[in-house]
N, C-alpha and C. Protein backbone atom coordinates (compact mmCIF):
# COMPACT_ATOMS: atom_id res chain seq x y z
N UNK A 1 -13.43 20.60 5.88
CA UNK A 1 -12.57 20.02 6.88
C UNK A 1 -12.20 21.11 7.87
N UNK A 2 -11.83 20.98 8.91
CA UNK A 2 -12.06 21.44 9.74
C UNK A 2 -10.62 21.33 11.37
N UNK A 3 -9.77 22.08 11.19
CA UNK A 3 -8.50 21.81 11.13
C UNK A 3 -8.28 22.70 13.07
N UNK A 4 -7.56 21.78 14.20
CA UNK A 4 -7.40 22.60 15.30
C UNK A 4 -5.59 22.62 15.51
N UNK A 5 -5.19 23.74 15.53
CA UNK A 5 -3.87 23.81 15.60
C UNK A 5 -3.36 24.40 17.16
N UNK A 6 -2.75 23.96 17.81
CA UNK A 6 -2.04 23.88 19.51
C UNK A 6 -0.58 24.09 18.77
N UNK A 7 -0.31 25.44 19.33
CA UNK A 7 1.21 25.87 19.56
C UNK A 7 1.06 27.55 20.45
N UNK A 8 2.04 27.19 21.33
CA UNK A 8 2.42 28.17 22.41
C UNK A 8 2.64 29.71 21.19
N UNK A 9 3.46 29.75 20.25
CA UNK A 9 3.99 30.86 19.96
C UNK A 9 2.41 31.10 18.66
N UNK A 10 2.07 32.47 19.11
CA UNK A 10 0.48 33.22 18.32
C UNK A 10 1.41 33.41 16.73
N UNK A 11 2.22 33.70 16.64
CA UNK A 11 2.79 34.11 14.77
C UNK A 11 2.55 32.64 14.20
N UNK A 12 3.03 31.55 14.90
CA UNK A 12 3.07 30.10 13.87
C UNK A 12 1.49 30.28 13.77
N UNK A 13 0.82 29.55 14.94
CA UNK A 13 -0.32 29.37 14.70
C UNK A 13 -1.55 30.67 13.88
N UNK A 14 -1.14 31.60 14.09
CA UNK A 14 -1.86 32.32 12.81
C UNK A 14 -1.15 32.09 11.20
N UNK A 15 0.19 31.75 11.14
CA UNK A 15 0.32 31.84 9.93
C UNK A 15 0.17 30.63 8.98
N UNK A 16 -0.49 29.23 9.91
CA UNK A 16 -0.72 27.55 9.89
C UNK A 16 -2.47 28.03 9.25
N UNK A 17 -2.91 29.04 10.07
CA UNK A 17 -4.19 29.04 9.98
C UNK A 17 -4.84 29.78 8.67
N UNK A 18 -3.88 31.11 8.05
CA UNK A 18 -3.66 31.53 6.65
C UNK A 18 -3.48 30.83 5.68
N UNK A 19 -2.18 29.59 6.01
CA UNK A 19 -2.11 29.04 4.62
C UNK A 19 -3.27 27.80 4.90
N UNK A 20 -3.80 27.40 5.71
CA UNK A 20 -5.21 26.52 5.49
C UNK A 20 -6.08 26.95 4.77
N UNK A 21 -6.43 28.59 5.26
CA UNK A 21 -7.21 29.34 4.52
C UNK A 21 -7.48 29.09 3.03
N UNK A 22 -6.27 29.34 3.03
CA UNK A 22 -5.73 29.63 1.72
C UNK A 22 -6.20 28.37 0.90
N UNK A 23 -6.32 27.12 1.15
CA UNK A 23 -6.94 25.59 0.90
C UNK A 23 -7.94 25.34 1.21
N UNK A 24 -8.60 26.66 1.71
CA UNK A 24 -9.85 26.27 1.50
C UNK A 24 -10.72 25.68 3.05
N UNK A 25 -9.57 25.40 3.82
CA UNK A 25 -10.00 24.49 5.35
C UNK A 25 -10.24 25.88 6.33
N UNK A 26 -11.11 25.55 7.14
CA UNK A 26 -11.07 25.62 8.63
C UNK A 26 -10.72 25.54 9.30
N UNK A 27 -10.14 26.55 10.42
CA UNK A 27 -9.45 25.99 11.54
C UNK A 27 -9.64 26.88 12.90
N UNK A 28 -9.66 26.37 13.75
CA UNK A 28 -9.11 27.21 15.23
C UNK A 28 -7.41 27.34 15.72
N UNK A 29 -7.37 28.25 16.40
CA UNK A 29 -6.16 28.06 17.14
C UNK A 29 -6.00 27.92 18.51
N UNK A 30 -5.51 27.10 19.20
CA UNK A 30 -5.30 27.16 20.26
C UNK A 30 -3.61 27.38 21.56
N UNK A 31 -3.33 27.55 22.39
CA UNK A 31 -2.04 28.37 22.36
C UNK A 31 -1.31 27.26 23.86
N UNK A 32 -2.17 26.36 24.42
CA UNK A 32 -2.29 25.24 25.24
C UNK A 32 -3.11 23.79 25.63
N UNK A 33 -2.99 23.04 26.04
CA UNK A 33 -3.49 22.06 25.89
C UNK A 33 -5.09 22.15 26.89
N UNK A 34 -5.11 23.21 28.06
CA UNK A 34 -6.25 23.27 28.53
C UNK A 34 -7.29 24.12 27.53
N UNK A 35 -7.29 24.65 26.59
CA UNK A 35 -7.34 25.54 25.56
C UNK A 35 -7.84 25.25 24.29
N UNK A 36 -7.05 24.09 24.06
CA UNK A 36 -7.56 22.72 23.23
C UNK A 36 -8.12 22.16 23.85
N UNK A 37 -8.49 21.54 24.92
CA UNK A 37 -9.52 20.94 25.66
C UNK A 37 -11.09 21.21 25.59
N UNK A 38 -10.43 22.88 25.48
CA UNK A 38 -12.00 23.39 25.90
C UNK A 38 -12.67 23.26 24.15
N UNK A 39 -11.42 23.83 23.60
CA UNK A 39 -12.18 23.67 22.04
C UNK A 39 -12.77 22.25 21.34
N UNK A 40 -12.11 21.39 21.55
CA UNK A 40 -12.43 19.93 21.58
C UNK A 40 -13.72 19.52 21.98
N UNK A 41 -14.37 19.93 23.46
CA UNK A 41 -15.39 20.04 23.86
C UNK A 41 -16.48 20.82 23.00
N UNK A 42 -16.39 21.71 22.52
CA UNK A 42 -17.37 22.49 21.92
C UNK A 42 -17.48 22.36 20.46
N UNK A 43 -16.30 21.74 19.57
CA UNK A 43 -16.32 21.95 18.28
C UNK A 43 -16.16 19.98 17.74
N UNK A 44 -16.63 19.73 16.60
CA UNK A 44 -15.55 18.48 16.12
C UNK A 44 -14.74 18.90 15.03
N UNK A 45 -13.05 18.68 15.33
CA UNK A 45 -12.12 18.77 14.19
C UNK A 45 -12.25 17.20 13.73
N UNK A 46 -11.62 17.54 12.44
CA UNK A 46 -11.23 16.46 11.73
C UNK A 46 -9.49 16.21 11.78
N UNK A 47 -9.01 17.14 11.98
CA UNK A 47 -7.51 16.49 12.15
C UNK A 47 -6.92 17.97 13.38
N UNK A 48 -6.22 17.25 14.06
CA UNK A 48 -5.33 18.27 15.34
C UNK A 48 -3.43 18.73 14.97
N UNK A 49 -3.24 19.57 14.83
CA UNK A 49 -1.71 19.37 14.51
C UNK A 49 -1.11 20.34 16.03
N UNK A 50 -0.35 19.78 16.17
CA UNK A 50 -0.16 19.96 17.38
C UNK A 50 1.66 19.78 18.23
N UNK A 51 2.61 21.41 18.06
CA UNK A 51 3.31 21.08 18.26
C UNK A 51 3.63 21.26 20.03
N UNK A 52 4.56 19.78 19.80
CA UNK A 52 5.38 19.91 21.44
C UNK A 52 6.42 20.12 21.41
């Protein structure tokens, strides 16, 4: 599985992306929504978490 996480602040989203690790998942990070766009385009996730 294969996991894309969107949040402005780099500490959450690296430490979202450790404990995935940690389960075994995949993930990218992204830090805006044009950002996630582009990753979206190039990759398929299976689930987006994504704070606003």
């Amino acid at each position: 599985m294969r996991i894309l996480i969107v949040d402005d602040e780099y500490n959450i989203r690296e430490l979202m992306r450790k404990y995935l690790g940690l389960e075994g998942l995949e993930s990218d990070g992204a830090e805006n929504g044009l950002s996630a766009q582009r990753l979206l385009r190039e990759h398929h996730y299976d689930a987006c978490l994504v704070d606003l």
